[in-house]
Each structure stands twice: as structure tokens, then as C-alpha cells.
N, C-alpha and C. Protein backbone atom coordinates (compact mmCIF):
# COMPACT_ATOMS: atom_id res chain seq x y z
N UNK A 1 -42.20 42.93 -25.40
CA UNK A 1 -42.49 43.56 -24.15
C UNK A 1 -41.21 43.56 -23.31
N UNK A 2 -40.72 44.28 -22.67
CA UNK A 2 -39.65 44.48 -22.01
C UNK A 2 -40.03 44.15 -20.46
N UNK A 3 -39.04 43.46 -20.01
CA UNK A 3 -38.71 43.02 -18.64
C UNK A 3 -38.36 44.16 -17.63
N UNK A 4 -39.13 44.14 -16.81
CA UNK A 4 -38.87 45.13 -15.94
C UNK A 4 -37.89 44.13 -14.50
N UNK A 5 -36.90 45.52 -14.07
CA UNK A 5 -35.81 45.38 -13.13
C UNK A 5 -35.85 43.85 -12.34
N UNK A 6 -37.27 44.27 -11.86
CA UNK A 6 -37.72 42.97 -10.89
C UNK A 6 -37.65 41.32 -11.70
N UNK A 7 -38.71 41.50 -12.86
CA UNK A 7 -38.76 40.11 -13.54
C UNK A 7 -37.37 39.85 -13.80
N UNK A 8 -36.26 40.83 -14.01
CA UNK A 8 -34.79 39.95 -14.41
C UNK A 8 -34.38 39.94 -13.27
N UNK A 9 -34.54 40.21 -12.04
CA UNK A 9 -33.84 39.78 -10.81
C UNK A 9 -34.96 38.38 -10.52
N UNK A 10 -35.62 38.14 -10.56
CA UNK A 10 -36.68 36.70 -10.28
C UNK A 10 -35.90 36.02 -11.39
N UNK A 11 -35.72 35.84 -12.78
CA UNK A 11 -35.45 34.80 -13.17
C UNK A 11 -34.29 34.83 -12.85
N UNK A 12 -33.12 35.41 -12.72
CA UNK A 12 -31.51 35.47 -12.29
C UNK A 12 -32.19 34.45 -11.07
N UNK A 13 -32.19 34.88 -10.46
CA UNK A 13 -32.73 33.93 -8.54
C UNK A 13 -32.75 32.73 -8.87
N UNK A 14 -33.79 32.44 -9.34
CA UNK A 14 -34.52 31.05 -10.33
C UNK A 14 -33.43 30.12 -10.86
N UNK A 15 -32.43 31.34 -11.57
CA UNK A 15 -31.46 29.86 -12.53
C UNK A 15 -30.37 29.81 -11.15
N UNK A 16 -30.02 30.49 -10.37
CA UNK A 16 -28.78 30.54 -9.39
C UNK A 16 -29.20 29.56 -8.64
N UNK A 17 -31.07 29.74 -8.09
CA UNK A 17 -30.97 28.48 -7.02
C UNK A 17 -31.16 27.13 -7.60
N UNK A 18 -31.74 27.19 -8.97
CA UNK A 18 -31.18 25.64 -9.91
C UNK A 18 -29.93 25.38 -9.70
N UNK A 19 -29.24 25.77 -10.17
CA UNK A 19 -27.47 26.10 -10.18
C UNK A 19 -27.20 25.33 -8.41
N UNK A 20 -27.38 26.52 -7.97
CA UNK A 20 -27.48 25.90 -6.27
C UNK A 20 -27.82 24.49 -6.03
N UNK A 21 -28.91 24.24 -6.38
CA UNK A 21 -29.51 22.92 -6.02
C UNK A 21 -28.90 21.75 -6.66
N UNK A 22 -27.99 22.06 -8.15
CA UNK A 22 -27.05 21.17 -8.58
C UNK A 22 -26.17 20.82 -7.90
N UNK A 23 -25.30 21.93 -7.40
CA UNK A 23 -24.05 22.21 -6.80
C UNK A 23 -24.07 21.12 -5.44
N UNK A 24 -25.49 21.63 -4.70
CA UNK A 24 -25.55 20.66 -3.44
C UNK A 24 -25.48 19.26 -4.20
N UNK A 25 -25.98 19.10 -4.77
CA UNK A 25 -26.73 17.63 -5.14
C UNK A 25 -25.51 16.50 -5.32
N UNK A 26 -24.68 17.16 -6.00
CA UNK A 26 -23.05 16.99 -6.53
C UNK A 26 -22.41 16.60 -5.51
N UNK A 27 -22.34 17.82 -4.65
CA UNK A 27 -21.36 17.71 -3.52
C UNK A 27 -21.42 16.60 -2.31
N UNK A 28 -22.82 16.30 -2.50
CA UNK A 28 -23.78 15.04 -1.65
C UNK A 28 -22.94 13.63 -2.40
N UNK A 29 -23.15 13.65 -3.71
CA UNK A 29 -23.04 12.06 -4.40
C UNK A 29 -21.22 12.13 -4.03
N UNK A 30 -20.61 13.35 -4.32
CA UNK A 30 -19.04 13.15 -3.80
C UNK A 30 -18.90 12.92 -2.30
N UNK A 31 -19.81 13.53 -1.44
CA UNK A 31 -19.24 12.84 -0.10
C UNK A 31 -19.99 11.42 -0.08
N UNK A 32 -20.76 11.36 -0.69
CA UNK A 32 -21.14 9.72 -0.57
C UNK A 32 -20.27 8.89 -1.00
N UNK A 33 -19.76 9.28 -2.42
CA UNK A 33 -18.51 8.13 -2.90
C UNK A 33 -17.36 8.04 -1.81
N UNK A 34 -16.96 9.30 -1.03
CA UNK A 34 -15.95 8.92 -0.21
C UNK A 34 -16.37 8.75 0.83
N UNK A 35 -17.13 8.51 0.88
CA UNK A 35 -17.70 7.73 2.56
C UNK A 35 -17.70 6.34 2.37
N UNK A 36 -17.75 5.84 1.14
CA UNK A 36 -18.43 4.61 0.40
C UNK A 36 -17.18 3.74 0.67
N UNK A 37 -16.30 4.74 -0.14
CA UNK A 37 -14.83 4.30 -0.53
C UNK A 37 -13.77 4.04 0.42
N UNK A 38 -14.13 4.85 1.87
CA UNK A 38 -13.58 4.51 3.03
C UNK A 38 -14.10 3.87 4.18
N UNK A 39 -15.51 3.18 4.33
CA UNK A 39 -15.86 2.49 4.45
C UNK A 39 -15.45 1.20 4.12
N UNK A 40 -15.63 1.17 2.96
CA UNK A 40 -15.26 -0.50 2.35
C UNK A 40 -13.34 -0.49 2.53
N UNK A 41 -12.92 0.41 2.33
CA UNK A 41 -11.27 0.87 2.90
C UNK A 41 -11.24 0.04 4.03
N UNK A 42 -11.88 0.62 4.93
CA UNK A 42 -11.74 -0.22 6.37
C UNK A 42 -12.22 -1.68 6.53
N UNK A 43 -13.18 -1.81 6.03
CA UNK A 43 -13.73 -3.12 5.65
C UNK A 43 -12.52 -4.17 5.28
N UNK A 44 -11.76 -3.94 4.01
CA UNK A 44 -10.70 -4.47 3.56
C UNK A 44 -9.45 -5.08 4.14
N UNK A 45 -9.48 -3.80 5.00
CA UNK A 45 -8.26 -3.66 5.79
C UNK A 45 -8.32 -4.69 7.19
N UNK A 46 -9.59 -4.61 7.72
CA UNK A 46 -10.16 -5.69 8.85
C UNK A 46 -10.23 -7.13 7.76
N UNK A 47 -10.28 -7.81 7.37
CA UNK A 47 -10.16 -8.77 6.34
C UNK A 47 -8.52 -9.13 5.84
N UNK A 48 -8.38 -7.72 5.87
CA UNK A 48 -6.48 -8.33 5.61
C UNK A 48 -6.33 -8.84 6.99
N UNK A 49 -6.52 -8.06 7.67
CA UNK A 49 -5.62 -8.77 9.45
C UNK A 49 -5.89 -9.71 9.28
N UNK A 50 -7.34 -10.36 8.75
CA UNK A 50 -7.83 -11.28 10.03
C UNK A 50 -6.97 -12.60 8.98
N UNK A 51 -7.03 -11.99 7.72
CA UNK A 51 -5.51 -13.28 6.88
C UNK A 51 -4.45 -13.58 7.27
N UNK A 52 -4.34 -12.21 7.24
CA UNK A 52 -2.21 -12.27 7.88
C UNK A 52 -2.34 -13.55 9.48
N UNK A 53 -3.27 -13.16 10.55
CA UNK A 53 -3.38 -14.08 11.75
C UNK A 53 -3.75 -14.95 11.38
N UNK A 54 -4.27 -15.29 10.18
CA UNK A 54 -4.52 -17.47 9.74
C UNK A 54 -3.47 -17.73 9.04
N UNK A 55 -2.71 -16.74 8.52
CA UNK A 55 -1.04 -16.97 7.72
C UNK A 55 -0.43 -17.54 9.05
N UNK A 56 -0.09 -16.18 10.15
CA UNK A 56 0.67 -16.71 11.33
C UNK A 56 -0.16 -18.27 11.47
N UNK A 57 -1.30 -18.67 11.83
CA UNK A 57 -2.09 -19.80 12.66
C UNK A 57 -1.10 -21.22 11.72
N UNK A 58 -1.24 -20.69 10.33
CA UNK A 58 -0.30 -22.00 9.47
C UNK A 58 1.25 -22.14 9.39
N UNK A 59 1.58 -20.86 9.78
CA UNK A 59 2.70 -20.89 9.97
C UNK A 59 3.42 -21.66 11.00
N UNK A 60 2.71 -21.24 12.22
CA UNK A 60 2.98 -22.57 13.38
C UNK A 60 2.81 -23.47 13.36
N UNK A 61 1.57 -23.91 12.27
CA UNK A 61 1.30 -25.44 12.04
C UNK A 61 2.15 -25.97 11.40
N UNK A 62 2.41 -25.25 10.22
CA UNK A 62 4.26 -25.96 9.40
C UNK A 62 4.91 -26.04 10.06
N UNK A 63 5.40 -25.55 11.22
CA UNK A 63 6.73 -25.97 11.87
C UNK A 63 6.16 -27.63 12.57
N UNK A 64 5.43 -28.05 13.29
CA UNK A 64 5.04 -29.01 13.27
C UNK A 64 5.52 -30.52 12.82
N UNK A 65 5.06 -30.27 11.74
CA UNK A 65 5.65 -31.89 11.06
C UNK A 65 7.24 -32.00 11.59
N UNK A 66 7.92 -31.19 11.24
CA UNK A 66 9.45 -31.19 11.75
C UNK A 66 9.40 -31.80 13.08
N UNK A 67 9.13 -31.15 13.70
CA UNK A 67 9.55 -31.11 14.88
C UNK A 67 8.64 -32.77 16.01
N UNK A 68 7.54 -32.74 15.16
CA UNK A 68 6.95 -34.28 15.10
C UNK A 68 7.83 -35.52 15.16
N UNK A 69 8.48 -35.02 13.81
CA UNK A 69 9.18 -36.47 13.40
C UNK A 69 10.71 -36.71 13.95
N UNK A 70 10.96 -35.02 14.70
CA UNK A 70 12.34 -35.42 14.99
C UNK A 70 11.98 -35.96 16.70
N UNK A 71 11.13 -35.34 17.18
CA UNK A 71 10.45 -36.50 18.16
C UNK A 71 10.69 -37.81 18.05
N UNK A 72 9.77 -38.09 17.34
CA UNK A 72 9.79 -39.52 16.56
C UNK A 72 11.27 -40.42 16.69
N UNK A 73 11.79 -39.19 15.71
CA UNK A 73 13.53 -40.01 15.72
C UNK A 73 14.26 -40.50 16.94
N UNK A 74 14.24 -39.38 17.80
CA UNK A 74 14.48 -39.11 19.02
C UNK A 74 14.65 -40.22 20.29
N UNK A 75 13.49 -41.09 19.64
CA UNK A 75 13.50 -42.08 20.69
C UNK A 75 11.66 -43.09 20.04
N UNK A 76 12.20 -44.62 20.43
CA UNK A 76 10.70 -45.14 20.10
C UNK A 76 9.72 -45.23 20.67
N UNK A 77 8.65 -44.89 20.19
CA UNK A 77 7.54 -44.52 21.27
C UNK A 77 6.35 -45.29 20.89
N UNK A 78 6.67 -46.74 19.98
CA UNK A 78 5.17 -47.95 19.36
C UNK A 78 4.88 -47.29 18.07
N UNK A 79 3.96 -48.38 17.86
CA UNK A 79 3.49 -47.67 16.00
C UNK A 79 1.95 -46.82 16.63
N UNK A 80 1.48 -47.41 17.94
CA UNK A 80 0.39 -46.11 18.42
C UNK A 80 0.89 -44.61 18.28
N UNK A 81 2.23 -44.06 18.52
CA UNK A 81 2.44 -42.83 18.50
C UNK A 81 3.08 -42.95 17.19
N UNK A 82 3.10 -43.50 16.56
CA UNK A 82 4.09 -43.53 15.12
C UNK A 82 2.66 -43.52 14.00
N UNK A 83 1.32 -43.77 14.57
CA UNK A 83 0.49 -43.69 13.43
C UNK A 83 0.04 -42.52 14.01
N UNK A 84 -0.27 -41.85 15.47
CA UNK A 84 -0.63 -40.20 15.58
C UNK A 84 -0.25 -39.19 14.93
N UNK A 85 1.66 -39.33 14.68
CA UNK A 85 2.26 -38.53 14.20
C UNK A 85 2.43 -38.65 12.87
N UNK A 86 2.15 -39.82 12.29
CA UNK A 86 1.84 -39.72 10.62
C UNK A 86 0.52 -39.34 10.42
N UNK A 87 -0.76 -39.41 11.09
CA UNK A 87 -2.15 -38.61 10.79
C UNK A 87 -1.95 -37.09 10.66
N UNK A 88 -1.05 -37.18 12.22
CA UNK A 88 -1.24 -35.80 12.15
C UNK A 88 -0.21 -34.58 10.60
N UNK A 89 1.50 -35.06 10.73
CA UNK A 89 1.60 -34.51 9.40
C UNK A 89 0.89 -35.00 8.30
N UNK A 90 0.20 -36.09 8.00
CA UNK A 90 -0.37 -35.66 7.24
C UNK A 90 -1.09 -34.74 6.86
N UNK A 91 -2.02 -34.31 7.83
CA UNK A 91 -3.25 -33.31 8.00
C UNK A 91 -2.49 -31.80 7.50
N UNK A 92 -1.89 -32.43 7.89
CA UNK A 92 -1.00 -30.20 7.74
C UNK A 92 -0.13 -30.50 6.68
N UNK A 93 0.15 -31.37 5.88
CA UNK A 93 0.85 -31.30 4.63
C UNK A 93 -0.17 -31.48 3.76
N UNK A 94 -1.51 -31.79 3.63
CA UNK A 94 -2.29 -31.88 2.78
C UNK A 94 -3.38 -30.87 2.93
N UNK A 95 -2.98 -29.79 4.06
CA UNK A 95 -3.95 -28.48 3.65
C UNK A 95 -3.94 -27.65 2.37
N UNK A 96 -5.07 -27.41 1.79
CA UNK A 96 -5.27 -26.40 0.69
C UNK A 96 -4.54 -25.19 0.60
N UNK A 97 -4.37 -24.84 -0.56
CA UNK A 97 -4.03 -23.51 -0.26
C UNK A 97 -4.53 -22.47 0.09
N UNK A 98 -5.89 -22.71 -0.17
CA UNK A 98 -7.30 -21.96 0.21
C UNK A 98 -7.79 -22.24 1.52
N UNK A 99 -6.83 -22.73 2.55
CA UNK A 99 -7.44 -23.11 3.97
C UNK A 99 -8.03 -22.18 4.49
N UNK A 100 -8.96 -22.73 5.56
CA UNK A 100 -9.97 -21.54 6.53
C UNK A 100 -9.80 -22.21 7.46
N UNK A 101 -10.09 -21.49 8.59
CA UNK A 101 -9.53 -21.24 10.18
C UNK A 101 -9.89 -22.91 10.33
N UNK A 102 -11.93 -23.83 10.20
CA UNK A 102 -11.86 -24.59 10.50
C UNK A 102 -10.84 -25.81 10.34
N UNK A 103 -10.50 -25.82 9.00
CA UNK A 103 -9.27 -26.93 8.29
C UNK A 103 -8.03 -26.65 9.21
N UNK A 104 -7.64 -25.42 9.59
CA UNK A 104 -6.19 -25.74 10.66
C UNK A 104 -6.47 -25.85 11.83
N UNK A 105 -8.02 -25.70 12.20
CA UNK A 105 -8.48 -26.52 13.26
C UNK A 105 -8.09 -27.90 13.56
N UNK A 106 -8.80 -28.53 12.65
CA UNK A 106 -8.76 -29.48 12.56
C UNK A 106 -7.26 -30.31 12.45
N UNK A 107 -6.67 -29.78 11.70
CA UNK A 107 -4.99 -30.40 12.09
C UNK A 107 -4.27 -30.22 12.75
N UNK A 108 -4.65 -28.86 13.65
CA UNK A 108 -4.04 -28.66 14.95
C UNK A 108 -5.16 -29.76 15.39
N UNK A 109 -6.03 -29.96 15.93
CA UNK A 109 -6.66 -31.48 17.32
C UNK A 109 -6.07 -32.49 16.78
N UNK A 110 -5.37 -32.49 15.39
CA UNK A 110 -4.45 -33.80 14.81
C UNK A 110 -2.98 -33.96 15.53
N UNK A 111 -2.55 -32.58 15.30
CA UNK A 111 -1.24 -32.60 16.41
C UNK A 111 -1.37 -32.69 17.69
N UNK A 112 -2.11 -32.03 18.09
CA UNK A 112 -2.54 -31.80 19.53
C UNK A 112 -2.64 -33.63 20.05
N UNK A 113 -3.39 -33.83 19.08
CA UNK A 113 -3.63 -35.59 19.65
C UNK A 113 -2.10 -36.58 19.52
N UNK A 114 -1.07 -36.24 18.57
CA UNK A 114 -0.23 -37.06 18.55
C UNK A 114 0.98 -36.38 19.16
N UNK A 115 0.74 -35.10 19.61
CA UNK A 115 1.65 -34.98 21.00
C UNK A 115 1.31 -35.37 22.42
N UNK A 116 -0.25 -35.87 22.41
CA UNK A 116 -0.91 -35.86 23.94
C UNK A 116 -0.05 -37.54 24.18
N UNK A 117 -0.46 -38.53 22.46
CA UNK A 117 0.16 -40.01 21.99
C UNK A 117 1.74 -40.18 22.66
N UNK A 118 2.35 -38.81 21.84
CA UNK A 118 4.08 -38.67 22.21
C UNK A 118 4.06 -38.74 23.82
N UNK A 119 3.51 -37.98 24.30
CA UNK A 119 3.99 -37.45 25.34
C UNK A 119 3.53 -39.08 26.51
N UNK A 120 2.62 -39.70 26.11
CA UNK A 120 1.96 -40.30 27.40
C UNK A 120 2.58 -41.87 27.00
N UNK A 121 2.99 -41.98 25.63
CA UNK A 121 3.24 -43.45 25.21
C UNK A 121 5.19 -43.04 25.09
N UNK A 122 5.49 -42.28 25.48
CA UNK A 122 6.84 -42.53 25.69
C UNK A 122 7.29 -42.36 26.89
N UNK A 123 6.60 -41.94 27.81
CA UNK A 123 6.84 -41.79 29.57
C UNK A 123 8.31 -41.23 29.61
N UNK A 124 8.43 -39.55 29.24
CA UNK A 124 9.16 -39.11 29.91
C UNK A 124 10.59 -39.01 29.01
N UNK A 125 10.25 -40.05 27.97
CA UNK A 125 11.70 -40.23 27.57
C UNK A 125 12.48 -39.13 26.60
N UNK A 126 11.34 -38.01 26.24
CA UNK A 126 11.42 -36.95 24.77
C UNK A 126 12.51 -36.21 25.21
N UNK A 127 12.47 -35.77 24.18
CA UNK A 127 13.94 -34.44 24.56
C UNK A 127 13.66 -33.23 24.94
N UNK A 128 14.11 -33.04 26.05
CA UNK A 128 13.40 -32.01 26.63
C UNK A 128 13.49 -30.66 25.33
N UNK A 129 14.56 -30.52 24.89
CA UNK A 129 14.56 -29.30 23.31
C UNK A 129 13.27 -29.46 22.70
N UNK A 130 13.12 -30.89 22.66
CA UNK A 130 11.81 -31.18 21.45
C UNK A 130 10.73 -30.20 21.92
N UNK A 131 10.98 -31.12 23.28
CA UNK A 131 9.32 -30.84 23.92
C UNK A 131 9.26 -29.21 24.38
N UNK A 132 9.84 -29.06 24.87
CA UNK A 132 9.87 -27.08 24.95
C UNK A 132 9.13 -26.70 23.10
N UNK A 133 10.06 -26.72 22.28
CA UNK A 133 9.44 -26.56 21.00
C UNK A 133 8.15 -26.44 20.81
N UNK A 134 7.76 -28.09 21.03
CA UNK A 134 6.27 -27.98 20.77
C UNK A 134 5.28 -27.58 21.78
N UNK A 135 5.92 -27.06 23.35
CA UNK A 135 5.23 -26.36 23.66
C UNK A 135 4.74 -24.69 23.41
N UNK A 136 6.08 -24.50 22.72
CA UNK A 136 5.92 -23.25 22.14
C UNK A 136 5.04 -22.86 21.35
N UNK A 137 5.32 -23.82 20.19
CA UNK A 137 4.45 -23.45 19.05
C UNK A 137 2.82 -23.67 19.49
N UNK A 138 2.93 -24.66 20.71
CA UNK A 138 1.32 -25.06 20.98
C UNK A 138 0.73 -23.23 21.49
N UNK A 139 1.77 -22.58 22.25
CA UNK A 139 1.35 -21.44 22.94
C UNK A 139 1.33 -20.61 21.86
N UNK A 140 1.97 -20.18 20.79
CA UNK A 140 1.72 -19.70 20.09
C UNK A 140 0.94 -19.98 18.89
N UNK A 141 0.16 -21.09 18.60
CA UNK A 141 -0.62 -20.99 18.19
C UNK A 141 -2.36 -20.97 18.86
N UNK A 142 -2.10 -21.24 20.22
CA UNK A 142 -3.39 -21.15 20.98
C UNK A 142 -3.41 -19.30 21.01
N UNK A 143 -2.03 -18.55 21.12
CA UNK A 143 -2.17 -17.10 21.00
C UNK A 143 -3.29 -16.56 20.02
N UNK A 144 -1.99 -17.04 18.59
CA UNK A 144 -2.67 -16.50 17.48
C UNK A 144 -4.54 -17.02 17.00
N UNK A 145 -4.73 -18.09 17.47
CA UNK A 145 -6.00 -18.31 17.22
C UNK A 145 -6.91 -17.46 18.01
N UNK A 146 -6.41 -17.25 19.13
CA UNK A 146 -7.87 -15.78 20.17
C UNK A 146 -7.44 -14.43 18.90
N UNK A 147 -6.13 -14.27 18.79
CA UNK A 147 -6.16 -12.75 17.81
C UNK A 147 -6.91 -13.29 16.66
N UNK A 148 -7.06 -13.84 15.89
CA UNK A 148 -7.36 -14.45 14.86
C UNK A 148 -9.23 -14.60 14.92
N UNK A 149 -9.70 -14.65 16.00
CA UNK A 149 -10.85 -15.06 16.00
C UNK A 149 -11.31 -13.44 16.69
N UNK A 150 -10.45 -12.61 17.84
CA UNK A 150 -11.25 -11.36 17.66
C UNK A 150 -11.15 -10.61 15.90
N UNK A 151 -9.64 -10.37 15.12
CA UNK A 151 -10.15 -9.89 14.02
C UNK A 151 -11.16 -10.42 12.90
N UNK A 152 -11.54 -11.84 13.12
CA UNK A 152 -12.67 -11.96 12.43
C UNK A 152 -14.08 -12.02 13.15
N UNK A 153 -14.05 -11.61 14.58
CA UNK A 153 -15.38 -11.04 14.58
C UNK A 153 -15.64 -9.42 14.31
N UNK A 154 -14.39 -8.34 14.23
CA UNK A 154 -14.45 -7.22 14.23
C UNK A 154 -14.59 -6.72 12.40
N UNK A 155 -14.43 -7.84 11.66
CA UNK A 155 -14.37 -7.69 10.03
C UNK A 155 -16.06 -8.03 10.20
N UNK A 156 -16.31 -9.17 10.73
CA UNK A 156 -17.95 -9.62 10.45
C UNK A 156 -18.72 -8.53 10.89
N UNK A 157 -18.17 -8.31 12.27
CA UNK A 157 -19.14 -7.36 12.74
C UNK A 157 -19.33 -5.82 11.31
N UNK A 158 -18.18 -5.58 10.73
CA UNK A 158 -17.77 -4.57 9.99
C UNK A 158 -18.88 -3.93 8.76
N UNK A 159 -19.00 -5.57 8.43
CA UNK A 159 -19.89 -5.65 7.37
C UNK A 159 -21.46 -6.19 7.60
N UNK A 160 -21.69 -6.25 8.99
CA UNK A 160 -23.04 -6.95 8.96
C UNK A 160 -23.87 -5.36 10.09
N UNK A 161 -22.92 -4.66 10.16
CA UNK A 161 -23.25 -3.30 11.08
C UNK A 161 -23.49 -1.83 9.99
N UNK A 162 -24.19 -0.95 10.25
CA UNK A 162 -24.15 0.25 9.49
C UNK A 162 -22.97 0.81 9.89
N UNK A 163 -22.49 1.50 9.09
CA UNK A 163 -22.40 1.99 7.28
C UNK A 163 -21.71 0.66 6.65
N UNK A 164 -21.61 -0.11 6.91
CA UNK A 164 -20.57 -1.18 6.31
C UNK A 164 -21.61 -2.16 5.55
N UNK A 165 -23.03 -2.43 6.47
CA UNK A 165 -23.86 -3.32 5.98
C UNK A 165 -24.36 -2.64 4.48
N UNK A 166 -24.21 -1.24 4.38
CA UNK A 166 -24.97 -0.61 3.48
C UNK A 166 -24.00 -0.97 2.23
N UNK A 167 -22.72 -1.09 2.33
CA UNK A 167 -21.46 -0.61 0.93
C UNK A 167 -20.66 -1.81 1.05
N UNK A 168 -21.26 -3.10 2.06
CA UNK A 168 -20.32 -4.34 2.05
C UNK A 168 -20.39 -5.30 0.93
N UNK A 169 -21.17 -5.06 -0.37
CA UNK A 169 -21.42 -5.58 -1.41
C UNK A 169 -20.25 -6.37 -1.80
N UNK A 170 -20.32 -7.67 -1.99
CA UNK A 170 -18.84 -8.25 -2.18
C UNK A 170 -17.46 -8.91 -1.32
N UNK A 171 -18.30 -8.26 -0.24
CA UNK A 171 -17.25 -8.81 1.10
C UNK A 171 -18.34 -10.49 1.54
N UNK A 172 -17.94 -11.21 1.93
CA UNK A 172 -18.47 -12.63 2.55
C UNK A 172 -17.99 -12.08 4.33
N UNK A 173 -18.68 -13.36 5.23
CA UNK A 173 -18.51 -13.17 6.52
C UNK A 173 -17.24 -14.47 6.41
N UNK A 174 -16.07 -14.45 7.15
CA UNK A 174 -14.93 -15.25 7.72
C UNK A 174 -16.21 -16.49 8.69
């Protein structure tokens, strides 16, 4: 039986809007992968900062011990400030390599405590070079810890917020 004009324009229609409906369908799962892919992009990228600012946070803490002990040298200040300042390098020479923000917490209130030791059990006597120093590094690391603590609420927020909560598979919260 032969197809008349019409029945081959209906099935032509038929396979084009299959065809069609592939084409969309396709073009959907490709903007999804790159939505996916730049999503978690940014994700990544908020997670690097918020490293690099706990790199800086240890970085100031290494300078520390130095500058502790040349204190120390500097002038005698009892074995009360001579056991602050051995707690405290200790604390920051025996961080992991895997440290997190709380652990250089914690050895910064170690320094923090055996400069409050330096400063009050030697009355005055430090070098003023020293002590500028460690006020520095104290300011710059009280800096870097506020940057440090907004980029890890802006990574958490990253991944615990839509579109990020949806494609954060694999990311942890800081």
C-alpha cells in the first residue's frame, strides 16, 4: 500500500522530534556536567585559600621558637619562663604535618603564655628588637587567623549551600 504525501510528512515529524528530544536531552546532561564541574571548581579553589592562610598561620608560628629562645639568651628570666618557653617550642616543633587550625591554636595559647611568662618574669629587661618581633608575628598571626577563619566559613558555607550541597561529594567541612 503506498504512503500518501501526508503519512510521510507525519512520520518525518515523528523521527525529527525524537531526534529533537535527544538533542535537548544531551545538551541538558552537558550543561549539567559543566555546571557540576565549575561548581566543585569553585568549591576547590575556596579550600585552597583557606590552606594557603593555615600555611601563612604556621608560618608565623615557626618563626617563634627562634625568636623565643633568643629571648631566652638575651637575658635570665628563672626556670618559670625557661619551662614556658620550652612548652611552648615544643608545641610548634612537634606539630603534624597534617595540622588543623585547632593544633596551631593550641601552640599559639603555648606561645602566647610564655611570652605573657617572658614579658612579666623579666620586668622590662627584653630587647626591645626581640620584643617588637614577637609583637609582630603576634599581629600577624592574630591577622591571618580572622582571614583564615572567614575563608573557611565561605568554603563550608560553599558546600553545605545549593548548588555546592548538591556536587560537594568528597569535599569535608574545615
Amino acid at each position: 500500500m503506498a504512503r500518501t504525501s501526508n503519512e510521510t510528512k507525519m512520520a518525518q515529524s515523528r523521527s525529527i522530534s525524537g531526534i529533537g528530544c535527544f538533542g535537548i536531552f544531551i545538551a541538558l546532561v552537558i550543561l549539567l556536567l559543566i555546571g557540576t564541574t565549575a561548581v566543585r571548581a569553585g568549591i576547590n579553589n575556596k579550600l585552597s585559600d583557606a590552606a594557603e592562610s593555615l600555611a601563612l598561620l604556621k608560618g608565623q608560628l615557626d618563626k617563634t621558637p627562634q625568636v623565643l629562645n633568643d629571648l631566652m639568651m638575651s637575658v635570665d628570666c628563672g626556670e618559670r619562663a625557661e619551662g614556658a618557653v620550652r612548652d611552648a617550642v615544643e608545641a610548634v616543633d612537634l606539630l603534624p604535618d597534617d595540622y588543623t587550625f585547632a593544633e596551631l591554636e593550641n601552640a599559639w595559647d603555648l606561645v602566647s603564655a610564655a611570652w605573657s611568662t617572658l614579658d612579666t618574669s623579666c620586668e622590662g629587661e627584653l630587647d626591645s628588637y626581640l620584643q617588637t618581633d614577637m609583637r609582630g608575628i603576634r599581629d600577624r598571626f592574630t591577622f591571618e587567623s580572622g582571614k583564615y577563619l572567614e575563608k573557611r566559613e565561605l568554603y563550608n558555607s560553599a558546600i553545605n549551600e545549593f548548588p555546592g550541597r548538591v556536587v560537594s561529594w568528597g569535599f569535608n567541612e574545615l
